[in-house]
Protein backbone atom coordinates (compact mmCIF):
# COMPACT_ATOMS: atom_id res chain seq x y z
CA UNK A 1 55.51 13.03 82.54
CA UNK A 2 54.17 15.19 85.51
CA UNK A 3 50.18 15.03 85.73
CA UNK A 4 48.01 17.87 87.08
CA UNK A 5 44.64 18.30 87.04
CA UNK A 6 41.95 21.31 86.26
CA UNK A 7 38.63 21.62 85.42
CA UNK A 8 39.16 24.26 82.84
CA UNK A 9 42.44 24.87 81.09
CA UNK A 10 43.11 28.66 79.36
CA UNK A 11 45.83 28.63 76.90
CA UNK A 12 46.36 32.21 77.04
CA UNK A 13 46.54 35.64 79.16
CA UNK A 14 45.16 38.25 76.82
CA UNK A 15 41.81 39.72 77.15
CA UNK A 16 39.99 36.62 75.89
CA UNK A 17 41.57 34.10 78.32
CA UNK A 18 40.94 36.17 81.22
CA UNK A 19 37.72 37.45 80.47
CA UNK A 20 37.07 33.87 79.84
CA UNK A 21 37.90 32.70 83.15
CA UNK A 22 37.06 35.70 85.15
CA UNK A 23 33.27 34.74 83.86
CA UNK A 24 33.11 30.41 84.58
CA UNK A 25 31.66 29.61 88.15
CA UNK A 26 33.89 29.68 91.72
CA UNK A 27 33.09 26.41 92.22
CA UNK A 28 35.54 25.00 89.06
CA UNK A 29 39.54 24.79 88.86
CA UNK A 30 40.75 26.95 86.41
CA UNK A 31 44.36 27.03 85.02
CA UNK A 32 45.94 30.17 83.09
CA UNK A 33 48.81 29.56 81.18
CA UNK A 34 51.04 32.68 79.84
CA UNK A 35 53.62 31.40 77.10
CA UNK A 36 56.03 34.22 79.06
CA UNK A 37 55.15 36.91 81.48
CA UNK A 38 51.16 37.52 81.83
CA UNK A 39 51.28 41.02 79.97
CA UNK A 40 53.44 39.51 77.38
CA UNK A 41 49.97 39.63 74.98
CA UNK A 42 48.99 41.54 72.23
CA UNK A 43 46.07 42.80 74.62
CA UNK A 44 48.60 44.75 76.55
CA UNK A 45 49.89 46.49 73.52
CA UNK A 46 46.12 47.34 72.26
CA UNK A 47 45.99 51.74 71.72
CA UNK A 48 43.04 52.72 69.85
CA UNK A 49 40.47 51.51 72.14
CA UNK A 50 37.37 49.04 72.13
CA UNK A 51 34.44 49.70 69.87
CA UNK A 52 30.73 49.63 71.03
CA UNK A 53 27.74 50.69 69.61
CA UNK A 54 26.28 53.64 71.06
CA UNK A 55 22.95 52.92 71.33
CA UNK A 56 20.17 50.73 69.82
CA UNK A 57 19.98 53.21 67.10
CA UNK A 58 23.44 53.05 66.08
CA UNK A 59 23.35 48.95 66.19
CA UNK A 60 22.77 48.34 62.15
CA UNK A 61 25.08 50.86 61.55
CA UNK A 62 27.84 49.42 63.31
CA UNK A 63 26.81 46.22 61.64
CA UNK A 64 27.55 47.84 58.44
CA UNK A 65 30.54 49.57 59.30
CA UNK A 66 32.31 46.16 60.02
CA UNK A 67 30.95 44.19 57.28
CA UNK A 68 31.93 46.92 54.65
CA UNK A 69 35.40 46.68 56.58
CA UNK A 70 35.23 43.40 56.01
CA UNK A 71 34.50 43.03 52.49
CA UNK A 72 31.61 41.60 52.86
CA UNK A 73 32.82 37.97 54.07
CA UNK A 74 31.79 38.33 57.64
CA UNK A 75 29.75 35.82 59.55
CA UNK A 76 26.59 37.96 59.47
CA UNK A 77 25.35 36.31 62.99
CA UNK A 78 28.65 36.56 64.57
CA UNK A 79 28.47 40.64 63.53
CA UNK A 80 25.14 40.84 65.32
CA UNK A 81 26.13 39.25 68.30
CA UNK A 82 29.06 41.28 68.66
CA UNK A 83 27.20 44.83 67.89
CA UNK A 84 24.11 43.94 70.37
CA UNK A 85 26.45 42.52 73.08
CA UNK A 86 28.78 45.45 72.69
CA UNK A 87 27.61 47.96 75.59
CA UNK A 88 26.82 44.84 77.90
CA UNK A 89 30.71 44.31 77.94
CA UNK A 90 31.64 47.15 78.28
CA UNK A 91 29.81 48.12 81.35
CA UNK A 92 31.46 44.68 82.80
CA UNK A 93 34.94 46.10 82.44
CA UNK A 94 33.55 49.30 83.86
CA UNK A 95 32.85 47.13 87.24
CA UNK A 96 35.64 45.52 87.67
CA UNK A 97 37.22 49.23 87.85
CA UNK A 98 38.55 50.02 84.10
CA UNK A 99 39.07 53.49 84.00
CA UNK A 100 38.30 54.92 80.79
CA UNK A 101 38.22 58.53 79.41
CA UNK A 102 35.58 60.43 80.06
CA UNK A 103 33.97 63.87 79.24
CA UNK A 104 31.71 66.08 81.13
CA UNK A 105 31.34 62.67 83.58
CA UNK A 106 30.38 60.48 80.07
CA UNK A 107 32.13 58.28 78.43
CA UNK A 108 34.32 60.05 75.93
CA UNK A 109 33.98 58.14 72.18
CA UNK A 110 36.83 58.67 69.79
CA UNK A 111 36.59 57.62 65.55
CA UNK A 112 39.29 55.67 63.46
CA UNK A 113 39.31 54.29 60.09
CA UNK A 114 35.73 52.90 58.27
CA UNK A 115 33.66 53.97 61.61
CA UNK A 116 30.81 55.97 60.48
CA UNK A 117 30.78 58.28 64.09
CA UNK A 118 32.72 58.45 67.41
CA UNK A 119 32.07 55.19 68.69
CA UNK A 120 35.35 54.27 70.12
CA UNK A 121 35.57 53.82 74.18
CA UNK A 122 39.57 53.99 75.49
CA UNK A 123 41.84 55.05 77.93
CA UNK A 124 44.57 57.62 76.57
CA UNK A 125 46.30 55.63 74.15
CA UNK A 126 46.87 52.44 76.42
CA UNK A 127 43.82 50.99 76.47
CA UNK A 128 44.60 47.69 75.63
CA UNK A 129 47.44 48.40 78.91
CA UNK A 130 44.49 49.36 81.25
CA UNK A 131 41.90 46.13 80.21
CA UNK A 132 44.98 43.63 80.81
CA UNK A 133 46.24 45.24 83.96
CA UNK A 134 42.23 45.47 85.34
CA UNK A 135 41.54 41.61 84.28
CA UNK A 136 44.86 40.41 85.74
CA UNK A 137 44.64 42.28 89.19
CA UNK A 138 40.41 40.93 88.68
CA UNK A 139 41.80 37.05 88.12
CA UNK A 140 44.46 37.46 90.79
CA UNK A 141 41.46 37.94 93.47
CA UNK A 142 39.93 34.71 92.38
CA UNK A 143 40.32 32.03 94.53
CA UNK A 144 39.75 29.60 91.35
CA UNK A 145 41.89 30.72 89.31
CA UNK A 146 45.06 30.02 89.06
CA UNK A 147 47.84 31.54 87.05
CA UNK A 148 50.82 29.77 85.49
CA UNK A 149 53.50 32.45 83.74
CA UNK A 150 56.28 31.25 81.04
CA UNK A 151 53.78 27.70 80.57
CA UNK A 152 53.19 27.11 76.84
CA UNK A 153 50.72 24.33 75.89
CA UNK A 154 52.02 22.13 72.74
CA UNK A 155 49.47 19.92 72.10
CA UNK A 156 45.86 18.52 73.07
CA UNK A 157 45.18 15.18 75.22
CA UNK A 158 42.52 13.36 73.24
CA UNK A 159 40.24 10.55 73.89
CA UNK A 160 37.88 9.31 71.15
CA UNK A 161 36.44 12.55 70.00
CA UNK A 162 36.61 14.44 73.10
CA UNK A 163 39.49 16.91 74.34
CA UNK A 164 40.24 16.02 77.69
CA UNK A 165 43.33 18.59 78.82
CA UNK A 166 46.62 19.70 77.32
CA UNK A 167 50.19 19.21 77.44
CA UNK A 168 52.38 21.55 78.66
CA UNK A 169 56.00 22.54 78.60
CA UNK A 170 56.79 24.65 81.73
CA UNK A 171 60.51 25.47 83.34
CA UNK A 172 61.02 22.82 80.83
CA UNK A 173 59.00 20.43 81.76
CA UNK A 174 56.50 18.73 80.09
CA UNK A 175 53.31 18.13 81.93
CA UNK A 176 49.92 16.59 81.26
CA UNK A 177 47.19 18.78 82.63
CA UNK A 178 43.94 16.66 82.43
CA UNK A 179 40.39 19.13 82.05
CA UNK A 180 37.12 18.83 81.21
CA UNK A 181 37.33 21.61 78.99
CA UNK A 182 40.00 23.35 76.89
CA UNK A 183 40.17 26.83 75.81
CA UNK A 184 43.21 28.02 72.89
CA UNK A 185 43.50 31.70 73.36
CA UNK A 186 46.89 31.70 72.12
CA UNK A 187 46.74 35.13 70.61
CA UNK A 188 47.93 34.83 66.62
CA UNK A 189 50.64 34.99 64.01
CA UNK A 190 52.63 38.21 64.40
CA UNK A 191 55.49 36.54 65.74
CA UNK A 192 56.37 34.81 62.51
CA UNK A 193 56.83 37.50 60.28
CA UNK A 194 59.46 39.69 60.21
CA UNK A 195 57.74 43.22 60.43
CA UNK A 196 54.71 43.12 62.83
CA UNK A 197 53.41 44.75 65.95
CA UNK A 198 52.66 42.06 67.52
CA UNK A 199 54.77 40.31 70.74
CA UNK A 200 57.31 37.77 69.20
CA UNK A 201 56.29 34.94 71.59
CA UNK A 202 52.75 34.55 69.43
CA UNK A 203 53.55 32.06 66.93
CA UNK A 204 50.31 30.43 65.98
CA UNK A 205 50.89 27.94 68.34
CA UNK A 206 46.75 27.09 68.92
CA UNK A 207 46.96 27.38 64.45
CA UNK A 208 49.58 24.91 64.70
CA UNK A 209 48.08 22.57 67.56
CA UNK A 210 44.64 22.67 64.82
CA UNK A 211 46.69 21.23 62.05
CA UNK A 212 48.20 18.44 64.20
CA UNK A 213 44.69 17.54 65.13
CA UNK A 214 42.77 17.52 62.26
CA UNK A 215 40.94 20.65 63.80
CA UNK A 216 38.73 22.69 61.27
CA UNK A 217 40.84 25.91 60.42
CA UNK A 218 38.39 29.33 58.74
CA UNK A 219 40.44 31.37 56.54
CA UNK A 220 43.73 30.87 57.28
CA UNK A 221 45.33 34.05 54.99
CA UNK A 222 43.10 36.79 55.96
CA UNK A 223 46.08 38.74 57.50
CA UNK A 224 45.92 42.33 58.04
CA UNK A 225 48.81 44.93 57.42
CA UNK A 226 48.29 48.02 59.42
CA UNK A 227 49.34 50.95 57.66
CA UNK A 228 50.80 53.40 60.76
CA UNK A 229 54.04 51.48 62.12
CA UNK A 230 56.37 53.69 63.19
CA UNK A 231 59.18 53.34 60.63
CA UNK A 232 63.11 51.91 61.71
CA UNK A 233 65.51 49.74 59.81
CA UNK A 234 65.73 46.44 62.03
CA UNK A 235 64.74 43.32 61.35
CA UNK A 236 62.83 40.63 63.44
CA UNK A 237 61.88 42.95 65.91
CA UNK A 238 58.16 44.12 67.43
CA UNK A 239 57.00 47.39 65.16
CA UNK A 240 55.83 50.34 67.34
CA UNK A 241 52.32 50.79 66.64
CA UNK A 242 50.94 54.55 65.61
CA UNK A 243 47.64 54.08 66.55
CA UNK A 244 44.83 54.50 63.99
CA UNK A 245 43.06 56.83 66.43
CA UNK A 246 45.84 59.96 65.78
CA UNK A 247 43.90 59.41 61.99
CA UNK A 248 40.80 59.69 63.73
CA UNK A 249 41.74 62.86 65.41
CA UNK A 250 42.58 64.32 61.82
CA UNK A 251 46.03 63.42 61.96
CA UNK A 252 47.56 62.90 58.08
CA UNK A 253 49.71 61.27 55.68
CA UNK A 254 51.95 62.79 53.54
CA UNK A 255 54.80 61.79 51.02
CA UNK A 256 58.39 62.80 51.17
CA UNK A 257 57.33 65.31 48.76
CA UNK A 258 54.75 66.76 51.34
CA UNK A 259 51.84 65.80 48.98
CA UNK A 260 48.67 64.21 50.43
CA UNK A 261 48.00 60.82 48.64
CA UNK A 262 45.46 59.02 50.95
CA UNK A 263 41.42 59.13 52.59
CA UNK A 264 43.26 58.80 56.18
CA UNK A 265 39.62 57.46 57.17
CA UNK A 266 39.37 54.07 54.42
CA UNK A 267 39.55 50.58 55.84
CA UNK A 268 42.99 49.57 56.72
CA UNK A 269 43.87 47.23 54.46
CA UNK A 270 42.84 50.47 52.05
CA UNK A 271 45.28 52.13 53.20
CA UNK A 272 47.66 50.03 53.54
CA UNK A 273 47.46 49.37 49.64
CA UNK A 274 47.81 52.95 48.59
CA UNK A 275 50.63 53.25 50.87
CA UNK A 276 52.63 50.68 49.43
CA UNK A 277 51.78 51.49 45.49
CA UNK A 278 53.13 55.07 46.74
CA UNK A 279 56.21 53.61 48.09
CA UNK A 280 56.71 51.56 44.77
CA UNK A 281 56.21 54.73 43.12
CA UNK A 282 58.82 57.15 44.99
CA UNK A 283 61.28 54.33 45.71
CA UNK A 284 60.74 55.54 49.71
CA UNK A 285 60.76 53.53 52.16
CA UNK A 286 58.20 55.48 54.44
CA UNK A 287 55.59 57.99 54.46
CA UNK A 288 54.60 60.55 57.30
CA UNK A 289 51.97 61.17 59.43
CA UNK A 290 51.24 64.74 61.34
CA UNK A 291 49.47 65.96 63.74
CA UNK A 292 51.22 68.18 65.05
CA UNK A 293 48.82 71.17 64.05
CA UNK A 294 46.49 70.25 66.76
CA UNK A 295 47.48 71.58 70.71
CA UNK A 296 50.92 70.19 72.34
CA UNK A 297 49.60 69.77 75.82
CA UNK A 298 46.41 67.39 74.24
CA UNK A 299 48.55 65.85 72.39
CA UNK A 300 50.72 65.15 75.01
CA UNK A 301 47.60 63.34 77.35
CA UNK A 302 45.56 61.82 74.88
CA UNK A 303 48.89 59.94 73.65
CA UNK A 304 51.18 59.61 75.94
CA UNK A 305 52.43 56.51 75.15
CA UNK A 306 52.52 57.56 71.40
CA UNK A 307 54.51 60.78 72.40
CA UNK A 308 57.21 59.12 74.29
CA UNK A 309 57.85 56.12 72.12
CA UNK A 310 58.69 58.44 69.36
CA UNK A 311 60.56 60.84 71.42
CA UNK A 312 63.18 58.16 72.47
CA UNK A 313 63.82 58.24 68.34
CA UNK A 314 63.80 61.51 68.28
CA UNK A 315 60.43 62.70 67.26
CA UNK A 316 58.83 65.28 68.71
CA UNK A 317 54.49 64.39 67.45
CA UNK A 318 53.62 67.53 68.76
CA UNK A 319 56.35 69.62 66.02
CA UNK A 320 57.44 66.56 64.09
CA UNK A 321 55.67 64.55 61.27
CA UNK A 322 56.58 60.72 62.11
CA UNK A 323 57.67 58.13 59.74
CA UNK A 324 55.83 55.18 59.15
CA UNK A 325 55.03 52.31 56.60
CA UNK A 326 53.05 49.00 56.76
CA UNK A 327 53.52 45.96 58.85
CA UNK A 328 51.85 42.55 59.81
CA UNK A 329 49.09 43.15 62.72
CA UNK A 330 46.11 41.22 63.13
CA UNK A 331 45.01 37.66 62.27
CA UNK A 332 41.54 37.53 60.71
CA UNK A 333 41.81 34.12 60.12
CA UNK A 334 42.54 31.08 62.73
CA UNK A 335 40.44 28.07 64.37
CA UNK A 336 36.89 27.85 62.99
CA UNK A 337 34.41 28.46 65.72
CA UNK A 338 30.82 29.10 66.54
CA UNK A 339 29.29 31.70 68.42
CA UNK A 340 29.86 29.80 71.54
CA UNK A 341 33.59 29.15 70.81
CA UNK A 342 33.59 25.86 70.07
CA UNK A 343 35.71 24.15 67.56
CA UNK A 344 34.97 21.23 65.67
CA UNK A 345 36.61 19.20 68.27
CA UNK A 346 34.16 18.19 71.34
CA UNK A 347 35.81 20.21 74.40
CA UNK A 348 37.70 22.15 72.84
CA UNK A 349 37.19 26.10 72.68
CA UNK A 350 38.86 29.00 70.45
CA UNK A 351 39.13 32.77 71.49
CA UNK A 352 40.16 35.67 70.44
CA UNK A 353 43.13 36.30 67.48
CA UNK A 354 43.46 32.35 67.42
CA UNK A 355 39.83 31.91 66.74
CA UNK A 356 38.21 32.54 63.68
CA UNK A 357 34.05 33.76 64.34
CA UNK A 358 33.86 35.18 60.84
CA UNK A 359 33.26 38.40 62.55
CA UNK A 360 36.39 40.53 60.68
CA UNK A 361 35.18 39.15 57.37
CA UNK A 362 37.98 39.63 54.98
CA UNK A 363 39.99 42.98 57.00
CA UNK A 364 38.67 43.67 60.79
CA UNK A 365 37.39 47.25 61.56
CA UNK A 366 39.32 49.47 63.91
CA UNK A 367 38.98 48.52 67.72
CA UNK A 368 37.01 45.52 67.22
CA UNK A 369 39.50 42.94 68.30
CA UNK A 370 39.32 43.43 71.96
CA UNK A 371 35.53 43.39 71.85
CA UNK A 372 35.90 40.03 70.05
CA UNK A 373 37.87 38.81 72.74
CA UNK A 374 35.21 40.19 75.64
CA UNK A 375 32.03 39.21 73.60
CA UNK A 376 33.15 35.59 73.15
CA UNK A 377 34.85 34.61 75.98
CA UNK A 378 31.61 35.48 78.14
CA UNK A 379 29.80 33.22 75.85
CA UNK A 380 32.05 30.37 75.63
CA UNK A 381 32.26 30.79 79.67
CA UNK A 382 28.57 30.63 79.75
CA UNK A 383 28.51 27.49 77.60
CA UNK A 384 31.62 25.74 79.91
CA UNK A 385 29.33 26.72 82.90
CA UNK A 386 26.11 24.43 81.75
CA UNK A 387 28.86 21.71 80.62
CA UNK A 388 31.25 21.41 83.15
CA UNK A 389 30.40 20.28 86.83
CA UNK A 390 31.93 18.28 89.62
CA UNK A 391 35.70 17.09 89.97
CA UNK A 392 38.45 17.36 87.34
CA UNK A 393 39.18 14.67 85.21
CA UNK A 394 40.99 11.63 85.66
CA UNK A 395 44.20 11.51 83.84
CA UNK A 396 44.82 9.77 80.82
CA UNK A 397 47.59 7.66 80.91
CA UNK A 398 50.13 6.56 78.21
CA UNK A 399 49.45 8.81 76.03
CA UNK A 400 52.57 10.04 73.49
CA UNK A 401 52.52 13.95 72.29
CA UNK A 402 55.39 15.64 70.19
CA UNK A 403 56.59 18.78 72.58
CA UNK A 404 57.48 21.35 70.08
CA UNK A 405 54.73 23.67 67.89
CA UNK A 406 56.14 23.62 64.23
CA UNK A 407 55.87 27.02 63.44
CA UNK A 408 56.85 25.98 59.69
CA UNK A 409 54.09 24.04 58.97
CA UNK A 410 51.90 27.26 60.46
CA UNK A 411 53.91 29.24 57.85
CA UNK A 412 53.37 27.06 54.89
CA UNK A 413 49.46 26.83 55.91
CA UNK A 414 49.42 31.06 55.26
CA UNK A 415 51.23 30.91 52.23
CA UNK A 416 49.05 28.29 51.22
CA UNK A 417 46.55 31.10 49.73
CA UNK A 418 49.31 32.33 47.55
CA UNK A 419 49.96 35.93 49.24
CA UNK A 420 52.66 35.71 51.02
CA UNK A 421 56.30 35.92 50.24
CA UNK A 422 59.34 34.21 52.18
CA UNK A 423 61.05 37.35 52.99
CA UNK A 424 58.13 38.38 55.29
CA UNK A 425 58.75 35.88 57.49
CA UNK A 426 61.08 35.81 59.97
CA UNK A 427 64.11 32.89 60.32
């Protein structure tokens, strides 16, 4: 087997993975793998925007907004760090030259479901677009950092309790990249179910890689449904997310009948509940959401992405109401981790949908998953930084790994909580 060596190795291109490395010293090696092409991340497919408290003022009430999102089972101090470390973010992106929307020269703040006020930065409704393209072009300048597309890792390298590096399948071959720390920011589950919005190449491979290992795993069947997807008959492909923001904007749902039936503005997995007991009900197998009423030309550039995704199925949002129903979208639930990152193996760091912080609780709030991603990658870089010096690891010889991730046994892990059903997952 082919050895290389690194000082830090990122399993993962989304916005925690880069953010992660963007933020560890010059003077280390780092090594980004991308399971396909970089943007092939659930980053990149992000609308609604990144929340961030306002102010100090509007801190606790952030606070509260995601812990009544999340029923309650949040990590308290993982909420506080990511409400008080919010606008710090934020104003990083901002310098490495994201472009958001602004109004009157200020940052323009949009609302979706279970936020209390208009906290919600973004650009159009491609945010998640604009923050991988600006942390890609950001890593690419980095003399450091090096990026490996269509490289998926498949296992740890171990030695006593210590992670020290990864193996590797790329261009089909398997390689043992030797590190003195390892970071799993494999993004998280989408790709196993049948109807998700998520990128099929996410798998749970880092949920898969924790089992293996004996790694601590945080609950493992908080799953959230989102309840906007825009509606078609095929199976086992990526769902075409309506972003919760066009709900934020007043946008509404409706029956076949035309009867309201739904608070557009309730936690998601609210929503998502009363859409599917209405679905039971009619024997439909959509609803509709409009917002057409509001002006064709806004419409038209505050969702542009929204607008001509639909229009290739011939909707029209600015005339049309648009068919949607429920699908698989985020993964509460993953690798148990501090506020640091670390998991319960020395070495070894979790971020962002493949991590569990405790922050989501029991369903995550609108917008807060790219924040995650931001808040905790700086601090697990910050952590690497005081940890990690010198030259990159010696390699470990004869060592023996199985080169496949099982995503059956990641499957019969999320069933394990009783809620999910065969037919939602995909062959």
């Amino acid at each position: 087997m082919r050895k290389y060596e690194a000082d830090v190795l990122i399993a993962g291109s989304g916005v925690a993975g880069l953010y992660c490395a963007l933020h560890l010293k010059n003077d280390l090696r780092v090594l980004v793998l991308s399971k396909s092409e970089l943007t092939k991340t659930n980053t990149y497919l992000a609308q609604g925007g990144i929340s961030t408290a306002l102010n100090d003022d509007d801190m606790p009430l952030f606070a509260e907004d995601t812990m009544k999102a999340g029923d309650y089972e949040n990590t308290i101090d993982a909420v506080n760090v990511l409400v008080q470390e919010s606008r710090d973010n934020i104003g990083e992106l901002l310098g490495y030259g994201l472009e958001l929307d602004k109004h009157d020269g200020k940052l323009s703040y949009t609302r979706e479901g279970a936020h209390s006020v208009n906290r919600i930065v973004h650009h159009k409704d491609e945010t998640g677009k604009a923050v991988a393209d600006t942390l890609i072009a950001e890593a690419k300048k980095r003399r450091n950092i090096e990026l490996w597309e269509y490289a998926r890792i498949v296992d740890v390298m171990k030695k006593d309790d210590f992670c020290v590096g990864g193996v590797i399948i790329k261009d089909g071959e398997a390689i043992e990249v030797s590190a003195k720390a390892v970071v799993l920011a494999t993004g998280g589950v989408g790709g196993l179910f049948k109807k998700s919005t998520s990128q099929r190449e996410l798998t749970g491979d880092g949920v898969a890689i924790a089992l293996k290992n004996g790694i601590k795993l945080k609950d493992v069947d908080y799953i959230q449904f989102h309840p906007t997807v825009f509606h078609k008959g095929e199976e086992n492909e990526r769902r075409f997310l309506i972003s919760e923001s066009l709900r934020g904007e007043g946008a509404k749902l409706y029956n076949s009948k035309g009867e309201r039936f739904v608070d557009e503005l309730l936690p998601r997995d609210e929503v998502t509940a009363i859409i599917e007991k209405e679905l039971a009900k009619t024997g439909d197998k959509c609803v509709y959401l409009d917002i057409s009423f509001l002006d064709s030309e806004y419409l038209k550039n505050r969702f542009p992405a929204i607008y001509k995704e639909c229009l290739k199925s011939g909707i029209d949002i600015t005339k049309d109401r648009v068919p949607v129903s429920p699908a698989q979208h985020y993964y509460m639930g993953g690798i148990a981790v501090d506020l640091q990152g670390k998991t319960s193996m020395k070495n070894l760091y979790a971020l962002g949908e493949t991590a569990c912080t405790g922050v989501h609780g029991k369903n995550r709030l609108a917008s807060n998953s790219l924040l995650e991603g931001l808040v905790f990658a700086r601090r697990a870089a910050a952590l690497i930084n005081k940890t990690t010096k010198g030259k990159a690891t010696e390699n470990i010889e004869g060592s023996r790994y199985t080169l496949d991730v099982d995503k059956h046994t990641v499957i019969r892990e999320l069933k394990r909580g009783g809620k999910f059903k065969d037919e939602l997952f995909s062959d």
